[in-house]
C-alpha atoms as a PDB file:
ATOM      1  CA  UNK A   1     -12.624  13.779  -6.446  1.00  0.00           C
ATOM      2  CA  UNK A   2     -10.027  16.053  -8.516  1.00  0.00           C
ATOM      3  CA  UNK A   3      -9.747  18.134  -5.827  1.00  0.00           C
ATOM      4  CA  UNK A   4      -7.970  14.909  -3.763  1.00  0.00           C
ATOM      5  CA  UNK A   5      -5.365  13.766  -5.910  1.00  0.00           C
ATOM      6  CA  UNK A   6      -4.669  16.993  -8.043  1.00  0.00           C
ATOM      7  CA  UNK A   7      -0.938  17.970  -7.675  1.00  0.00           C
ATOM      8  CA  UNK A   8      -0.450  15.432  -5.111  1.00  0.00           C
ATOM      9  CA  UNK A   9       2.515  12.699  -4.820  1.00  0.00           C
ATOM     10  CA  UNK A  10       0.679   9.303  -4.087  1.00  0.00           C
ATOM     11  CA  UNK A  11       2.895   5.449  -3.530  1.00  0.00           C
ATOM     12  CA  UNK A  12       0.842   2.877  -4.160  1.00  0.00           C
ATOM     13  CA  UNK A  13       2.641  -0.603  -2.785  1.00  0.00           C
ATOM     14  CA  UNK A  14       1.742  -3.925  -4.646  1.00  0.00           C
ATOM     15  CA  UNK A  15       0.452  -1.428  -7.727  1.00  0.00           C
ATOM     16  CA  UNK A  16       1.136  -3.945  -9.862  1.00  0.00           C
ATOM     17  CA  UNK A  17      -1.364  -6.547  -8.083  1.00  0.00           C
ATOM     18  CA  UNK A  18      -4.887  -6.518  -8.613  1.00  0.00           C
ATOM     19  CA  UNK A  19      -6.323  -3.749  -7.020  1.00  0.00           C
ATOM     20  CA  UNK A  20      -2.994  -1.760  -7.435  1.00  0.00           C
ATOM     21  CA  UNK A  21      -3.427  -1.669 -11.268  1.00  0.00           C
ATOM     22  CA  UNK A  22      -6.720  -0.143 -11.039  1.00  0.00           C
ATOM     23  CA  UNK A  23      -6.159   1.999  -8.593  1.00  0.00           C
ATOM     24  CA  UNK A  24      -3.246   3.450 -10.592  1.00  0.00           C
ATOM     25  CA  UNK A  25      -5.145   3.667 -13.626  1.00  0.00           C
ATOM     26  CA  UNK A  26      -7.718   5.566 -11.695  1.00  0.00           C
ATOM     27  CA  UNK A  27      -5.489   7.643  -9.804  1.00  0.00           C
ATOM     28  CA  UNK A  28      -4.012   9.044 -13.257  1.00  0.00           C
ATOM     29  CA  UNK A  29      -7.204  10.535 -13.984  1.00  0.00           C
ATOM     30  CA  UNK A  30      -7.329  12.837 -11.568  1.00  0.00           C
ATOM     31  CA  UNK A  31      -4.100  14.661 -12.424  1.00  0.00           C
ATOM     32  CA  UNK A  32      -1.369  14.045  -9.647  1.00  0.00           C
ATOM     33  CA  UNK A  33       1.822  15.376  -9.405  1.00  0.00           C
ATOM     34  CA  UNK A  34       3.333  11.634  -9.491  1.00  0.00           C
ATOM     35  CA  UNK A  35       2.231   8.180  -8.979  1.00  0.00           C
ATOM     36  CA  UNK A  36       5.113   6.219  -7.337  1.00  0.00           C
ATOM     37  CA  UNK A  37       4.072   2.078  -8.157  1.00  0.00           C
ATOM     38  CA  UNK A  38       5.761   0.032  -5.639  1.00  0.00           C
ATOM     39  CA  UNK A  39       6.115  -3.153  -6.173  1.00  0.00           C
ATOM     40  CA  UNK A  40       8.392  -6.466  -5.766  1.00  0.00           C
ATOM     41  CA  UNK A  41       7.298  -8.457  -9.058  1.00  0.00           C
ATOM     42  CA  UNK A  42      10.465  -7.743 -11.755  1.00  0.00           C
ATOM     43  CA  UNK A  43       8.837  -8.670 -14.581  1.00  0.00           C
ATOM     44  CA  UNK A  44       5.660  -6.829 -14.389  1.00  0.00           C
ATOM     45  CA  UNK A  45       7.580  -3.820 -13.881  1.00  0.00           C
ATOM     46  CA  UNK A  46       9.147  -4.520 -16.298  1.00  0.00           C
ATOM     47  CA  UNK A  47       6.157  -4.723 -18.552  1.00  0.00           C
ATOM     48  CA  UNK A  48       4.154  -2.051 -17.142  1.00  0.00           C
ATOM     49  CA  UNK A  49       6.683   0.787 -17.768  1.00  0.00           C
ATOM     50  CA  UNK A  50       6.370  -0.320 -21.152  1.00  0.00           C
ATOM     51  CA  UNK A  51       2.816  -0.205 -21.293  1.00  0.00           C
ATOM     52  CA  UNK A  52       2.605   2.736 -19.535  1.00  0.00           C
ATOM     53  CA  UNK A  53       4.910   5.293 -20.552  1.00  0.00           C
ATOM     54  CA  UNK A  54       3.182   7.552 -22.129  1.00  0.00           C
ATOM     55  CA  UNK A  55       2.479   8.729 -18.212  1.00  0.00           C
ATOM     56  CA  UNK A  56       5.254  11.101 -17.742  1.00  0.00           C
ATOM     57  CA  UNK A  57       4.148  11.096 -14.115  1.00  0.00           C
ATOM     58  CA  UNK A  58       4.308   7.700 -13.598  1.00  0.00           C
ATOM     59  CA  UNK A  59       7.226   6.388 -11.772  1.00  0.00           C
ATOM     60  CA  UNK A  60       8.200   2.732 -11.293  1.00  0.00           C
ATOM     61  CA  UNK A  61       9.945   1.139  -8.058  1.00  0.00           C
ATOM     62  CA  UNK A  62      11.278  -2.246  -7.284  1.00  0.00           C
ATOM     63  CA  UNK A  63      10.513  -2.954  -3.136  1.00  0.00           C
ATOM     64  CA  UNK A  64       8.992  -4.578  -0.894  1.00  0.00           C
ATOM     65  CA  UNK A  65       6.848  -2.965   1.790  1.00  0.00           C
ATOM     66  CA  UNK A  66       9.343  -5.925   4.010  1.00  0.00           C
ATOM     67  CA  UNK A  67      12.395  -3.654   3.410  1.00  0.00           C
ATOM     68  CA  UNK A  68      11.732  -0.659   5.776  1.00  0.00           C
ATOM     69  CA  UNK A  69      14.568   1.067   4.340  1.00  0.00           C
ATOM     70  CA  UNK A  70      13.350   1.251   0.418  1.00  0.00           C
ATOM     71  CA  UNK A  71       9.920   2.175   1.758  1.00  0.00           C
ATOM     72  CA  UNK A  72      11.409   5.542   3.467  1.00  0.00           C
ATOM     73  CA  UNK A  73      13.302   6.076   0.167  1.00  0.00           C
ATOM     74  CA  UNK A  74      10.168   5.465  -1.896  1.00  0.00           C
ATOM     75  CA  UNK A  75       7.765   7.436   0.226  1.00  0.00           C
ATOM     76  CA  UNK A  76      10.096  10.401   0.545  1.00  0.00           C
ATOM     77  CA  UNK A  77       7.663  13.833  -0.524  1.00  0.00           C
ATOM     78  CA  UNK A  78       4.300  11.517  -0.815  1.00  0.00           C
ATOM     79  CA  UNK A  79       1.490  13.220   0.579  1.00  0.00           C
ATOM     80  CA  UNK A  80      -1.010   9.495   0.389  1.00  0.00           C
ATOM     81  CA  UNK A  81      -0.035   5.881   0.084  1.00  0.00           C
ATOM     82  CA  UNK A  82      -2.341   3.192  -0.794  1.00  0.00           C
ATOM     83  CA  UNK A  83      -1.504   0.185   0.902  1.00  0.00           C
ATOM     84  CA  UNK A  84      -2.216  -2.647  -1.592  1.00  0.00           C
ATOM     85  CA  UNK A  85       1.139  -5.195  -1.286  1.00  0.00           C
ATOM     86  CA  UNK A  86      -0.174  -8.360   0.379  1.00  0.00           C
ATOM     87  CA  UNK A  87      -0.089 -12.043   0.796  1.00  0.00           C
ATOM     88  CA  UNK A  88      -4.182 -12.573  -0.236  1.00  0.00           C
ATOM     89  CA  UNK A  89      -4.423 -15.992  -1.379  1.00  0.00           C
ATOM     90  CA  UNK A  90      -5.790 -18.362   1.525  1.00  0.00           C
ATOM     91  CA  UNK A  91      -4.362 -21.424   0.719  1.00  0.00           C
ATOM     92  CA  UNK A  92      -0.827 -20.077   0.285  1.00  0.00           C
ATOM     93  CA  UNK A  93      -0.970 -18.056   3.737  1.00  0.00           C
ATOM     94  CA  UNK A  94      -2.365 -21.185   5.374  1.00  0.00           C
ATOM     95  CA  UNK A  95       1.204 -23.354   3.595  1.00  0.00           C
ATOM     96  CA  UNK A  96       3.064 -20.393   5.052  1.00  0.00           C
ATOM     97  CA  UNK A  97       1.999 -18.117   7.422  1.00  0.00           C
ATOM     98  CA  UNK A  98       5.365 -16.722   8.701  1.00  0.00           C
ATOM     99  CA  UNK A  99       5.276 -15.415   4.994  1.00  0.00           C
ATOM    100  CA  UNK A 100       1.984 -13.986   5.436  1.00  0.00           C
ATOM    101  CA  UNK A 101       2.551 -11.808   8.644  1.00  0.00           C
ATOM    102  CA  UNK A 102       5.933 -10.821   7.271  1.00  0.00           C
ATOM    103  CA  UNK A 103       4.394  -8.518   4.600  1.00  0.00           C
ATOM    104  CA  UNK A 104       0.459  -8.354   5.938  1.00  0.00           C
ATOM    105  CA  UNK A 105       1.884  -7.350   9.702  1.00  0.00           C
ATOM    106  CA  UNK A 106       5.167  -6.429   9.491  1.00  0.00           C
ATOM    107  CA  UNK A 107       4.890  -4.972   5.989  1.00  0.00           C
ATOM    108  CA  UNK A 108       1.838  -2.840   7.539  1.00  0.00           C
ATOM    109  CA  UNK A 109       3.804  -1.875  10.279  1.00  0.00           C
ATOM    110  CA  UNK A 110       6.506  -0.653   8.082  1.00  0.00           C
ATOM    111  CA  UNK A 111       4.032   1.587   6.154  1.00  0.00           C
ATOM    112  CA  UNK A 112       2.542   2.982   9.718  1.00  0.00           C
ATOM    113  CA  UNK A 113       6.179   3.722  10.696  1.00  0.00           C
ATOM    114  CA  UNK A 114       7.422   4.807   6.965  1.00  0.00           C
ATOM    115  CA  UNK A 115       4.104   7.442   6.591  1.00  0.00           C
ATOM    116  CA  UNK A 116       5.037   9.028  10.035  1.00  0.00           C
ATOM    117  CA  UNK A 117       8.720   9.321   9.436  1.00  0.00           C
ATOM    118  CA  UNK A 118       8.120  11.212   5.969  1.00  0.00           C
ATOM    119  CA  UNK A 119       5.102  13.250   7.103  1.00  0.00           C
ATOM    120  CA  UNK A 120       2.735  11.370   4.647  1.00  0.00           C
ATOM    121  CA  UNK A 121      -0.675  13.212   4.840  1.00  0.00           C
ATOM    122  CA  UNK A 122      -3.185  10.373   4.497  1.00  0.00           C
ATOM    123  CA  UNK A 123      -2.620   6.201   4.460  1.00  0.00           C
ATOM    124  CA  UNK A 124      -5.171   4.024   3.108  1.00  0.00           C
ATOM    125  CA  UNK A 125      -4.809   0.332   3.773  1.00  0.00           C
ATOM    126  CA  UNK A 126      -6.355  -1.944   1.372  1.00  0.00           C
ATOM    127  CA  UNK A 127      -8.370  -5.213   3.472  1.00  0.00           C
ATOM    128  CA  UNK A 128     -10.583  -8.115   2.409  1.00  0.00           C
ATOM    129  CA  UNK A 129     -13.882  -9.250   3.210  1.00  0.00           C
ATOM    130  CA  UNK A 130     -11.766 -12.019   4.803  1.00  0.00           C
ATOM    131  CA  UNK A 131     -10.813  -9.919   7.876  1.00  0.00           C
ATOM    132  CA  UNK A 132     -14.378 -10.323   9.178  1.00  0.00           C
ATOM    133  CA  UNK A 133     -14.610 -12.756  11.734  1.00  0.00           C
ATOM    134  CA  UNK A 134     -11.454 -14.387  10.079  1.00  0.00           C
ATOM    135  CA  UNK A 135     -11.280 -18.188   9.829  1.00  0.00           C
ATOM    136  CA  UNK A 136      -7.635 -18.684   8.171  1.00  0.00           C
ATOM    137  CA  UNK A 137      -4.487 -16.996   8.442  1.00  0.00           C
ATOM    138  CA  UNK A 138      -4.895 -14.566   5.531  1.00  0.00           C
ATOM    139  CA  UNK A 139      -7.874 -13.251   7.279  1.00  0.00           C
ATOM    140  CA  UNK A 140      -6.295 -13.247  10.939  1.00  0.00           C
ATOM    141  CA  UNK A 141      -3.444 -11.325   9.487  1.00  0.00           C
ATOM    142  CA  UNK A 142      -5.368  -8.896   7.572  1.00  0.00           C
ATOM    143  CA  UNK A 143      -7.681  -8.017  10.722  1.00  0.00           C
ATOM    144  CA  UNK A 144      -4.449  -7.500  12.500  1.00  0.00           C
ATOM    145  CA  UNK A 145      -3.499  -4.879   9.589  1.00  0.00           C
ATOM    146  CA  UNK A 146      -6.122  -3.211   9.941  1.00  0.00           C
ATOM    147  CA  UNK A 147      -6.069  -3.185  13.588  1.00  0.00           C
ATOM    148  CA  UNK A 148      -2.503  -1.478  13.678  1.00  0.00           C
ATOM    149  CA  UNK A 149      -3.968   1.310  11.258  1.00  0.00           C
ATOM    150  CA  UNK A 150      -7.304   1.953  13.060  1.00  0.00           C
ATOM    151  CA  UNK A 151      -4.323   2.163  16.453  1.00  0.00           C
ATOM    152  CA  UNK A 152      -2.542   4.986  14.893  1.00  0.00           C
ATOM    153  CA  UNK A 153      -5.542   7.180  16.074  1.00  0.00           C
ATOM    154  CA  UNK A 154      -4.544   6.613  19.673  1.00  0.00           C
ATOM    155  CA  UNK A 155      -0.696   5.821  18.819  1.00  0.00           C
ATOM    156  CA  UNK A 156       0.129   8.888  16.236  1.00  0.00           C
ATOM    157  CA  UNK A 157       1.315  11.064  18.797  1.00  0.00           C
ATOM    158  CA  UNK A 158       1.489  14.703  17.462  1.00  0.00           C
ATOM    159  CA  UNK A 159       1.855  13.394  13.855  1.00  0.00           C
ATOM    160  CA  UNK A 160      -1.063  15.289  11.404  1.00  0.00           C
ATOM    161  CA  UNK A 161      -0.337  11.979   9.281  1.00  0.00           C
ATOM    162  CA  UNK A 162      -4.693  10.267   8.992  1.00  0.00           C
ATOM    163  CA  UNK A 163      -5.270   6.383   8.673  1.00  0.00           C
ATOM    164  CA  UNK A 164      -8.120   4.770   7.203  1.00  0.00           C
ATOM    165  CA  UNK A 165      -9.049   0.839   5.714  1.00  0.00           C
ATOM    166  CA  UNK A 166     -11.254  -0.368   3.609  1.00  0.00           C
ATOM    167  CA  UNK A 167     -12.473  -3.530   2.737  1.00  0.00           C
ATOM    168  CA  UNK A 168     -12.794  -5.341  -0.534  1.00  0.00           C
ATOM    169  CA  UNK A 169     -14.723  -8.445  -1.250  1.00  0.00           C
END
């Protein structure tokens, strides 16, 4: 897999979360030219530069994949993003689902339009087993995610710019 990620700029958005973190910490095995974390949690920025700094190619933003605008500025020269931000906990999405397609929908959309403004090579959006047959609004909204990424085939005009999901669970 070297031959992926070697010399390559890479944002990951919510790299702080869960599966962010580890996909960082894999991604700087594999020697890329920079790993841009993008995430909207203060404090664990914060802490993770700290932790972290010995990774001279390792470079920390504050965002929100919401904000359209600090997405172009953040993805500006990346040739992949892995799409990790996300509302994921059911019970909170179900409290407040505005809040949940805001950043699973909107904040999708905003990567979709963000990777073909900047030329981005390759987008990976990060799902759940929860978008199968989805039951609650986390689900619903991460189906319709990966819905809007799987459209980009039909929808990417003459852009060279591929999108892919995967699921966790």
């Amino acid at each position: 897999m070297n031959h992926l990620f070697d010399n390559k700029t890479i944002l990951i958005t919510g790299g702080l979360g869960s599966i962010g973190e580890k996909i960082v910490d894999e991604l700087l095995k594999y020697n890329p030219s920079q790993v841009r974390v993008l995430d909207n949690r203060e404090t664990e920025l914060f802490y993770a530069r700290k932790k972290l700094q010995q990774h001279k190619n390792l470079r920390f933003f504050h965002g929100d994949v919401r904000e359209k605008e600090r997405l172009m500025k953040a993805a500006q020269g990346v040739d992949i993003i892995f799409h990790a931000a996300a509302l994921k906990h059911v019970f909170l999405s179900e409290y407040d689902p505005y809040e949940a397609i805001k950043t699973n929908v909107l904040g999708t959309h905003n990567i979709i339009e963000t990777a073909l403004a900047q030329n981005v090579d390759k987008v990976i959006l990060i799902s759940t087993d929860k978008a199968v047959n989805p039951c609650n609004v986390m689900g619903t909204t991460k189906l319709l995610a990966e819905r809007l990424i799987s459209s980009m085939y039909y929808h990417r005009g003459r852009s060279k710019t591929k999108f892919g999901a995967v699921r966790f669970g």
